[in-house]
PDB file of N, CA and C in Angstrom:
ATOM      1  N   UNK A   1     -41.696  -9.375  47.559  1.00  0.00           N
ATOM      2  CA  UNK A   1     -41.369 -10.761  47.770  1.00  0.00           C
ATOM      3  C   UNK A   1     -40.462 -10.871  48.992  1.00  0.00           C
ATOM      4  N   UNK A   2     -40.893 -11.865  49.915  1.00  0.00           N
ATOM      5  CA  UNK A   2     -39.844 -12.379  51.217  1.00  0.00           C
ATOM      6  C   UNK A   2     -38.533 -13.114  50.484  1.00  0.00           C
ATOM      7  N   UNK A   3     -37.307 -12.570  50.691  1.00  0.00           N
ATOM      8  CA  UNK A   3     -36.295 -13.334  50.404  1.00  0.00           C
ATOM      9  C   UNK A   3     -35.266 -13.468  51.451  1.00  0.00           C
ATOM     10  N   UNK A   4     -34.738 -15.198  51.228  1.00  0.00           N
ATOM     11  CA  UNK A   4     -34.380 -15.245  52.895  1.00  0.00           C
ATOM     12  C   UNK A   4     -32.391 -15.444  51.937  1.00  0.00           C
ATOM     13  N   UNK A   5     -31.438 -14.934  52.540  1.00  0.00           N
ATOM     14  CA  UNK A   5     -30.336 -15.292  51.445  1.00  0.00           C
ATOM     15  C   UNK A   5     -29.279 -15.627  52.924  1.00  0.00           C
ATOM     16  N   UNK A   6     -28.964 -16.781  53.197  1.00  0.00           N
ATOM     17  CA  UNK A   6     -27.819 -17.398  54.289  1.00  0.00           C
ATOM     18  C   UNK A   6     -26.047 -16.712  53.862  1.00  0.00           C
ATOM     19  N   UNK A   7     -25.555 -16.547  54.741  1.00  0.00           N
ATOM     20  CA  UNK A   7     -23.976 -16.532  54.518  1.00  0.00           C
ATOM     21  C   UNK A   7     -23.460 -17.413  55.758  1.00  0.00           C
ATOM     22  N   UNK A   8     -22.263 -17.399  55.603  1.00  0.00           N
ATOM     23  CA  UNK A   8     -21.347 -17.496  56.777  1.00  0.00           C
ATOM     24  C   UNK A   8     -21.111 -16.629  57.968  1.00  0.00           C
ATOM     25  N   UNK A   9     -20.986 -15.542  57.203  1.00  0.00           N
ATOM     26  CA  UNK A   9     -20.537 -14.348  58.308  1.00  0.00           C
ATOM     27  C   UNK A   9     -21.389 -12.967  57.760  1.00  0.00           C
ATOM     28  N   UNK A  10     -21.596 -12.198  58.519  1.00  0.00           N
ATOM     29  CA  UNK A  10     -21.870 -10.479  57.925  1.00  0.00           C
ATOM     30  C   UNK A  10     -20.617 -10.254  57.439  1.00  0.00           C
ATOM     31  N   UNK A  11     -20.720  -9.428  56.116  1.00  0.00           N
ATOM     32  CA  UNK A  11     -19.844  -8.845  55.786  1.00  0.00           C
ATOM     33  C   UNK A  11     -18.916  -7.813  56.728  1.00  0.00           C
ATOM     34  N   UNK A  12     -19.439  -6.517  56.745  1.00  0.00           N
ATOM     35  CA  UNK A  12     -18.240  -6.158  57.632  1.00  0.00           C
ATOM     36  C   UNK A  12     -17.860  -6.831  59.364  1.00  0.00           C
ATOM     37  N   UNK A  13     -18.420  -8.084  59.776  1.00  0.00           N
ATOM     38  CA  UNK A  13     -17.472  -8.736  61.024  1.00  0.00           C
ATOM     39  C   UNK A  13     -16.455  -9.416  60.493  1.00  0.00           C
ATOM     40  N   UNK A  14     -16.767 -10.023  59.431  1.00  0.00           N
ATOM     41  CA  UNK A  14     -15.675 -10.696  58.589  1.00  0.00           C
ATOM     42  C   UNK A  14     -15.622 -10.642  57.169  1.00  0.00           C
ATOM     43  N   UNK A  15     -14.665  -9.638  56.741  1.00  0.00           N
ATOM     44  CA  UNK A  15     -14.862  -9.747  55.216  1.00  0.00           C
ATOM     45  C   UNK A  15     -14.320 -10.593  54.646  1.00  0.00           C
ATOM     46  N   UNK A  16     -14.890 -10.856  53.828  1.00  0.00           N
ATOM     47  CA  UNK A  16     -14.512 -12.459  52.762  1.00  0.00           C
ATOM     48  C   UNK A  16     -15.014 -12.311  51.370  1.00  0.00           C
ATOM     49  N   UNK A  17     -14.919 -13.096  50.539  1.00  0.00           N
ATOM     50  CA  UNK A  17     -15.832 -12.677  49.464  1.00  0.00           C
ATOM     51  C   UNK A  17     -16.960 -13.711  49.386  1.00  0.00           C
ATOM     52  N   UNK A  18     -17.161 -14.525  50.162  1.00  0.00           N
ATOM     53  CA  UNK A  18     -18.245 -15.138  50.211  1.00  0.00           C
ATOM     54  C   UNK A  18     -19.686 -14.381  51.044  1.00  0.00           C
ATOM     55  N   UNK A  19     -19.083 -13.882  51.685  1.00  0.00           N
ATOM     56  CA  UNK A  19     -20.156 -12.908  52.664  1.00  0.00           C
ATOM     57  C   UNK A  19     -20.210 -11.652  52.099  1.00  0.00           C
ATOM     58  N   UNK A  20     -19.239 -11.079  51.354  1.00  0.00           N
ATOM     59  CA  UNK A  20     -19.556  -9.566  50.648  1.00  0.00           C
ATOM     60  C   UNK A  20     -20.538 -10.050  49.211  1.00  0.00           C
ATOM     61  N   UNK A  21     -20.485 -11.124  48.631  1.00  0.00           N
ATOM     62  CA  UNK A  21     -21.109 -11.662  47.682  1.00  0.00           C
ATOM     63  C   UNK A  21     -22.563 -11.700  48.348  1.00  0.00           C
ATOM     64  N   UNK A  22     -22.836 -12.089  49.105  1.00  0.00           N
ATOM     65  CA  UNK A  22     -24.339 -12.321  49.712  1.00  0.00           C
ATOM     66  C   UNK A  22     -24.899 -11.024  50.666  1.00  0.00           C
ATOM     67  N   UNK A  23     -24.018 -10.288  51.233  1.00  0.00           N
ATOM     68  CA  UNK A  23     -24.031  -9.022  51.872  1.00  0.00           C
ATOM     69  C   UNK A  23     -24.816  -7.957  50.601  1.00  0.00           C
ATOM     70  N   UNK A  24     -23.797  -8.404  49.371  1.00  0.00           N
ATOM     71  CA  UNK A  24     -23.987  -7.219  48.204  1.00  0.00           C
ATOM     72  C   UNK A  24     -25.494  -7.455  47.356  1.00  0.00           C
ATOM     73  N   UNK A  25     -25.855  -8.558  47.421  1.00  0.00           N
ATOM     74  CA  UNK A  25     -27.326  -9.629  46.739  1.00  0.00           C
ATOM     75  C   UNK A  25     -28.425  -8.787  47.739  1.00  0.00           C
ATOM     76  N   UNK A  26     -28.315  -9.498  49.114  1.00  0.00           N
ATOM     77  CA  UNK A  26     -29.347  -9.042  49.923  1.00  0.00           C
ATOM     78  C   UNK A  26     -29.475  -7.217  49.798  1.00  0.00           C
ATOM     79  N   UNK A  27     -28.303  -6.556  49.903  1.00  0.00           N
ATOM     80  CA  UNK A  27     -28.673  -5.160  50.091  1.00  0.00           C
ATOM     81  C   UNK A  27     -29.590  -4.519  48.873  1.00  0.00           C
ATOM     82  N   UNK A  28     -29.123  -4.981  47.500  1.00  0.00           N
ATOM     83  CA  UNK A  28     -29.529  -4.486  45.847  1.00  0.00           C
ATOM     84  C   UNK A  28     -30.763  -5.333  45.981  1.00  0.00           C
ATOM     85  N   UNK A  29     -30.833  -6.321  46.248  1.00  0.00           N
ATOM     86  CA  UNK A  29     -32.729  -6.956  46.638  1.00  0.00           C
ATOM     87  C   UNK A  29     -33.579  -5.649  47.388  1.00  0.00           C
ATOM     88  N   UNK A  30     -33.130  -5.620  48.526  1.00  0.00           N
ATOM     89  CA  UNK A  30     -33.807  -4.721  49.464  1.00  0.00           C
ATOM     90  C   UNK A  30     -33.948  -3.416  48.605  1.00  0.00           C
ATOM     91  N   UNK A  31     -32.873  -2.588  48.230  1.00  0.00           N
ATOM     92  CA  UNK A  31     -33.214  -1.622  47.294  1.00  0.00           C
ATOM     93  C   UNK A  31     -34.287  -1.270  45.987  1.00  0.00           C
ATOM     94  N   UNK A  32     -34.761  -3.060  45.860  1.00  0.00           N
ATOM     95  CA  UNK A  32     -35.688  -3.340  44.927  1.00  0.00           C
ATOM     96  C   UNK A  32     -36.924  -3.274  45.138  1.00  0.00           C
ATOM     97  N   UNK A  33     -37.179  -3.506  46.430  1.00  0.00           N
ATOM     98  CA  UNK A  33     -38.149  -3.872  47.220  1.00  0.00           C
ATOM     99  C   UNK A  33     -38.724  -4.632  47.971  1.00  0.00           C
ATOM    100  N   UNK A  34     -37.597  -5.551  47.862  1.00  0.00           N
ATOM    101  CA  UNK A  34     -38.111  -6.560  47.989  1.00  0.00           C
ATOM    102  C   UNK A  34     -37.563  -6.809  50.068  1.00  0.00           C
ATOM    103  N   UNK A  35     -38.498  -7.687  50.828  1.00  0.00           N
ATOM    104  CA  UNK A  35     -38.134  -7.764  52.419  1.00  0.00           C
ATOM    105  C   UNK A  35     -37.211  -9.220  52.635  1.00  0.00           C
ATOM    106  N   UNK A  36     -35.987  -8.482  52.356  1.00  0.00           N
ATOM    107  CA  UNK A  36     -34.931  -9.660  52.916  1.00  0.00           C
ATOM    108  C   UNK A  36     -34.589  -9.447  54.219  1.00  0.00           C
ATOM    109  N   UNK A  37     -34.349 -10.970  54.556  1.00  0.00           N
ATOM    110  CA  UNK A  37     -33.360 -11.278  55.366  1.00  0.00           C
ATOM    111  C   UNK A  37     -31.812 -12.367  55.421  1.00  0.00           C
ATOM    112  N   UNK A  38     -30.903 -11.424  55.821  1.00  0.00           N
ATOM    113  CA  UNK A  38     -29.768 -12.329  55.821  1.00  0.00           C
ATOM    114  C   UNK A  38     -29.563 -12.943  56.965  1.00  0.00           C
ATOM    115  N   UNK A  39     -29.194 -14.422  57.148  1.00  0.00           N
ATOM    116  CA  UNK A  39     -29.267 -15.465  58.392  1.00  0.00           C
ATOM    117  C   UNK A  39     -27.278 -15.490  58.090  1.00  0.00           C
ATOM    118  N   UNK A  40     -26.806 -15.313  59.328  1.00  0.00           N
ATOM    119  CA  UNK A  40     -25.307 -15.629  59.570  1.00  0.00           C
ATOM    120  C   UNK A  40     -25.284 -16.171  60.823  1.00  0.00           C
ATOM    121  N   UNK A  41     -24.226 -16.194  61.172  1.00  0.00           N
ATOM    122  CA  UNK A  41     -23.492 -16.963  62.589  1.00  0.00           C
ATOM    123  C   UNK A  41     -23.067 -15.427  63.005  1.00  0.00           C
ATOM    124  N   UNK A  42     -22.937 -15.474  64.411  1.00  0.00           N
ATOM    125  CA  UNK A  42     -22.146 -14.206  65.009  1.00  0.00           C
ATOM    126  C   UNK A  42     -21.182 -14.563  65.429  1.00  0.00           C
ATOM    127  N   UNK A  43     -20.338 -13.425  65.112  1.00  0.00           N
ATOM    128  CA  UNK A  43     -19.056 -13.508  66.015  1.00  0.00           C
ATOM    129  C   UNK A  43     -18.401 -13.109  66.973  1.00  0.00           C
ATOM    130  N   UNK A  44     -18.237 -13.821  67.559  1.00  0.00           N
ATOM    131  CA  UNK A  44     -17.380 -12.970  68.993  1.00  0.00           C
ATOM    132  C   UNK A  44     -18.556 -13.199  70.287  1.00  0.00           C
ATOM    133  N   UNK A  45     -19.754 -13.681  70.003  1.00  0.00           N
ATOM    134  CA  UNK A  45     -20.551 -13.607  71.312  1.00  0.00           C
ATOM    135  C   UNK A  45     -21.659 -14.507  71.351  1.00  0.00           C
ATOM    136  N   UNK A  46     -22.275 -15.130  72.178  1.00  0.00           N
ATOM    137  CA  UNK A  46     -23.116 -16.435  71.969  1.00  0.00           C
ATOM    138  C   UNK A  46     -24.197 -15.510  72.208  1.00  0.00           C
ATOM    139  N   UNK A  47     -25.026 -14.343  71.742  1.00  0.00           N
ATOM    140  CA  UNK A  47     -26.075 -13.739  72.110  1.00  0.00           C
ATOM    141  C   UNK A  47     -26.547 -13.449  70.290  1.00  0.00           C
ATOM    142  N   UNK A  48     -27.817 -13.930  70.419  1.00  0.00           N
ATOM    143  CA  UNK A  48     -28.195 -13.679  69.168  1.00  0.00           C
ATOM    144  C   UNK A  48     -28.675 -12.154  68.547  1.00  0.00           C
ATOM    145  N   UNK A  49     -28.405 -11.513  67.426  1.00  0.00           N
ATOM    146  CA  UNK A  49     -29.067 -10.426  67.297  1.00  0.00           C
ATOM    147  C   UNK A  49     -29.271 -10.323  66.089  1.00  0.00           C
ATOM    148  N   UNK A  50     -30.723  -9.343  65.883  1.00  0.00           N
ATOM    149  CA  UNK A  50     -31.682  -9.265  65.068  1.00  0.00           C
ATOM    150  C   UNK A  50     -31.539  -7.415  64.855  1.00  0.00           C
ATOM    151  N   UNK A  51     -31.397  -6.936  63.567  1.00  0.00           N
ATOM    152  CA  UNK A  51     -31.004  -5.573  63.626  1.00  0.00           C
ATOM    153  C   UNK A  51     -31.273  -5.332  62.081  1.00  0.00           C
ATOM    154  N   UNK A  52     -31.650  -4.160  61.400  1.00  0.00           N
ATOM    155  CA  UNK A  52     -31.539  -3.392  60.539  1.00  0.00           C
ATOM    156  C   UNK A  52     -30.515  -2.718  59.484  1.00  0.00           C
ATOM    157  N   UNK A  53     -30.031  -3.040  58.499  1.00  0.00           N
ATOM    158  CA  UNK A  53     -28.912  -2.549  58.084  1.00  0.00           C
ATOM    159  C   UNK A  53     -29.065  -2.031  56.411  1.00  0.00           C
ATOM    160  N   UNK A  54     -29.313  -0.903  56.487  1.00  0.00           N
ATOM    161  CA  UNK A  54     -29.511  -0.772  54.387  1.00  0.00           C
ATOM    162  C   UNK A  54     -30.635  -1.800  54.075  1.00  0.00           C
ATOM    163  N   UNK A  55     -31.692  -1.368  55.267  1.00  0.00           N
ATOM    164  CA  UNK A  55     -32.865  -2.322  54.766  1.00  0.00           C
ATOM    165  C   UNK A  55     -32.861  -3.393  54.670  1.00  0.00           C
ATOM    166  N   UNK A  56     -31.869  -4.193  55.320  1.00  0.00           N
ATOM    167  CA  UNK A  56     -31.914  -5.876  55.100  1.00  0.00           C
ATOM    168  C   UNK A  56     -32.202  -5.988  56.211  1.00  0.00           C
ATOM    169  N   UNK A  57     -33.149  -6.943  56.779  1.00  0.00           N
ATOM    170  CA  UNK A  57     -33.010  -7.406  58.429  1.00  0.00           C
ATOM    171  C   UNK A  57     -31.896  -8.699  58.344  1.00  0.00           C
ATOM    172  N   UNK A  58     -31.012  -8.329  59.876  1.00  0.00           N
ATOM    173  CA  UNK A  58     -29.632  -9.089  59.588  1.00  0.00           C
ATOM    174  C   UNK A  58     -30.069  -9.707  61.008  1.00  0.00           C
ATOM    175  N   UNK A  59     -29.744 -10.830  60.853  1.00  0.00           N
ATOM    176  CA  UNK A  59     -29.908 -12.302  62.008  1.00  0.00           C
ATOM    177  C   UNK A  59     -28.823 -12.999  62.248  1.00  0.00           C
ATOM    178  N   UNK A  60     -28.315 -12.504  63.275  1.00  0.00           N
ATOM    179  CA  UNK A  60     -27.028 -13.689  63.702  1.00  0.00           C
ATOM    180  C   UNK A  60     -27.340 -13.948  65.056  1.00  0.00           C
ATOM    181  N   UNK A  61     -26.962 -15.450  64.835  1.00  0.00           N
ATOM    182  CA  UNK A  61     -27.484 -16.376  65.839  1.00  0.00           C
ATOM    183  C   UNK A  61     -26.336 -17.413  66.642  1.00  0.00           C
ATOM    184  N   UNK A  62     -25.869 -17.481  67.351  1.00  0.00           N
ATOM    185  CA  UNK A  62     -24.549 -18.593  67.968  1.00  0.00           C
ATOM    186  C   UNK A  62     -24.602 -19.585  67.524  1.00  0.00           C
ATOM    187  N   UNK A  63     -23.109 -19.935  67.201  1.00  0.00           N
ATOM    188  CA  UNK A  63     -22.539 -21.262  66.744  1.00  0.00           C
ATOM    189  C   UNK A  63     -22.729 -22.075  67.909  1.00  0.00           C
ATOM    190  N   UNK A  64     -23.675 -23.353  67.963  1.00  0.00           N
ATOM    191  CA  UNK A  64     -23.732 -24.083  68.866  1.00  0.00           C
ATOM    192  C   UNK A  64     -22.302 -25.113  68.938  1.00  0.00           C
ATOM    193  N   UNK A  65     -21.849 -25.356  70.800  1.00  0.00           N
ATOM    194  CA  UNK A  65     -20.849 -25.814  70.611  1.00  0.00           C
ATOM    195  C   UNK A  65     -20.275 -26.850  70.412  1.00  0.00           C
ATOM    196  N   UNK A  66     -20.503 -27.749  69.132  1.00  0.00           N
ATOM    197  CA  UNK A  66     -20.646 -28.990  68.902  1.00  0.00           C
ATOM    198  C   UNK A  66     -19.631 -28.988  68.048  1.00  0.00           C
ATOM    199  N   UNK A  67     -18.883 -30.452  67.997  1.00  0.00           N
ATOM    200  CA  UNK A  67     -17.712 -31.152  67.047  1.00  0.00           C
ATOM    201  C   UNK A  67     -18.162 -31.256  65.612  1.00  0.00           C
ATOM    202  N   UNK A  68     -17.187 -30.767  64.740  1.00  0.00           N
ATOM    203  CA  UNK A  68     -17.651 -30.835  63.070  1.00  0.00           C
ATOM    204  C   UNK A  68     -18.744 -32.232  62.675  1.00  0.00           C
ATOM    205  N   UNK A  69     -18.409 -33.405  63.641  1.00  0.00           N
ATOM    206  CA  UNK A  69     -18.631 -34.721  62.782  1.00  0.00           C
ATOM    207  C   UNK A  69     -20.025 -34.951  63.587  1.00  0.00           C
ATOM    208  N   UNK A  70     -20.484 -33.639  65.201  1.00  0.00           N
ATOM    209  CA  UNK A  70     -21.735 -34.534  65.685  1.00  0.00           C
ATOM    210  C   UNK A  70     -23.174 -34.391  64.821  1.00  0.00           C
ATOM    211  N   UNK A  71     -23.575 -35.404  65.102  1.00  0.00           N
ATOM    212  CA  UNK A  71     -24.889 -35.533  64.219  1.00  0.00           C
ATOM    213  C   UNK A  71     -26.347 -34.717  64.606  1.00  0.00           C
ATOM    214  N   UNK A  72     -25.796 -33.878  65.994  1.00  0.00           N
ATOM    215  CA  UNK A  72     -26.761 -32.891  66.303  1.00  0.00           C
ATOM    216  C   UNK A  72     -26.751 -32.093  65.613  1.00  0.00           C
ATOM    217  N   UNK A  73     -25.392 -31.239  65.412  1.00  0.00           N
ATOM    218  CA  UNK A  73     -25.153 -30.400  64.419  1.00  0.00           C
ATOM    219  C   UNK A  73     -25.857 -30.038  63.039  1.00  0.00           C
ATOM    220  N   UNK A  74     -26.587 -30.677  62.528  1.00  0.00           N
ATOM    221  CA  UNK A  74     -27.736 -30.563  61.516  1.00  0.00           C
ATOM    222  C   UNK A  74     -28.825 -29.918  61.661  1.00  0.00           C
ATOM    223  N   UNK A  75     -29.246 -29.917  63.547  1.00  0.00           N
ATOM    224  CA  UNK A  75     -30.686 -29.308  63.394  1.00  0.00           C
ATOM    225  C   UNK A  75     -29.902 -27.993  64.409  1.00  0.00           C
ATOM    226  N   UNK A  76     -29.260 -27.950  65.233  1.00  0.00           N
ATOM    227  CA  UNK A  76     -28.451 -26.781  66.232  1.00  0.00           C
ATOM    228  C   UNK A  76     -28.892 -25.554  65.552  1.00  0.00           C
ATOM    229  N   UNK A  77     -29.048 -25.228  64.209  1.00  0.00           N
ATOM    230  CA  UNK A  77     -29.007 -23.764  63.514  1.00  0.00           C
ATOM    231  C   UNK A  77     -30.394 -23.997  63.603  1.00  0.00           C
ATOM    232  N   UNK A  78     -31.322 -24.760  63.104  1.00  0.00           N
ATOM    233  CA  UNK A  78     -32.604 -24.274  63.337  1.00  0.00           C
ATOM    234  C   UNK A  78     -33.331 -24.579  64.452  1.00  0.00           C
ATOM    235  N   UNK A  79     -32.725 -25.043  65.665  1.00  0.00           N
ATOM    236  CA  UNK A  79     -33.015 -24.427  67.501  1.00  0.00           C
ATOM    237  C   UNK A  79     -32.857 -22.898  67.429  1.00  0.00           C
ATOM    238  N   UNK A  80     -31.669 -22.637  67.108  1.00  0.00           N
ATOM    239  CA  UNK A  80     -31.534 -21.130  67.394  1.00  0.00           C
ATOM    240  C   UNK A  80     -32.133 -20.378  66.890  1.00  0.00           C
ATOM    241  N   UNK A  81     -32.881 -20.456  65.488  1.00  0.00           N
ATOM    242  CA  UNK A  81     -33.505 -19.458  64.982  1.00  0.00           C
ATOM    243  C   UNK A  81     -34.624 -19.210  65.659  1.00  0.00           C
TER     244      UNK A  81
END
């Protein structure tokens, strides 16, 4: 089964427990068999990257640079993908 599971951040760029919670889901999926991917934001660089990790394919993509309240901001994450 394709499973797609979103966070905030990769776990180890930023640990949190919201991203080790979804870091820890996607990896024990993949171990199952199943072909995940985790979608995050990157940090530290507006260059998107697509990479391999304990069998999860990991996708981080730039925070477009828009104000919390603009109303572009809704579709900005799925331009970048």
């Amino acid at each position: 089964m394709r499973i797609v599971v979103t966070a905030h951040h990769w776990f180890p760029d930023v640990p949190s427990g919201g991203s080790r919670l979804a870091w820890g889901h996607a990896a024990g999926l993949a171990r199952e068999g199943h072909e995940v991917y985790l979608v995050t934001e990157a940090v530290g660089t507006s260059e998107e990257k697509l990479f391999d990790a304990d069998g999860v394919r990991v996708l981080q993509y730039a925070k477009a640079p828009l104000r919390s309240l603009d109303p572009r901001r809704a579709v900005s994450h799925q331009l970048a993908v």
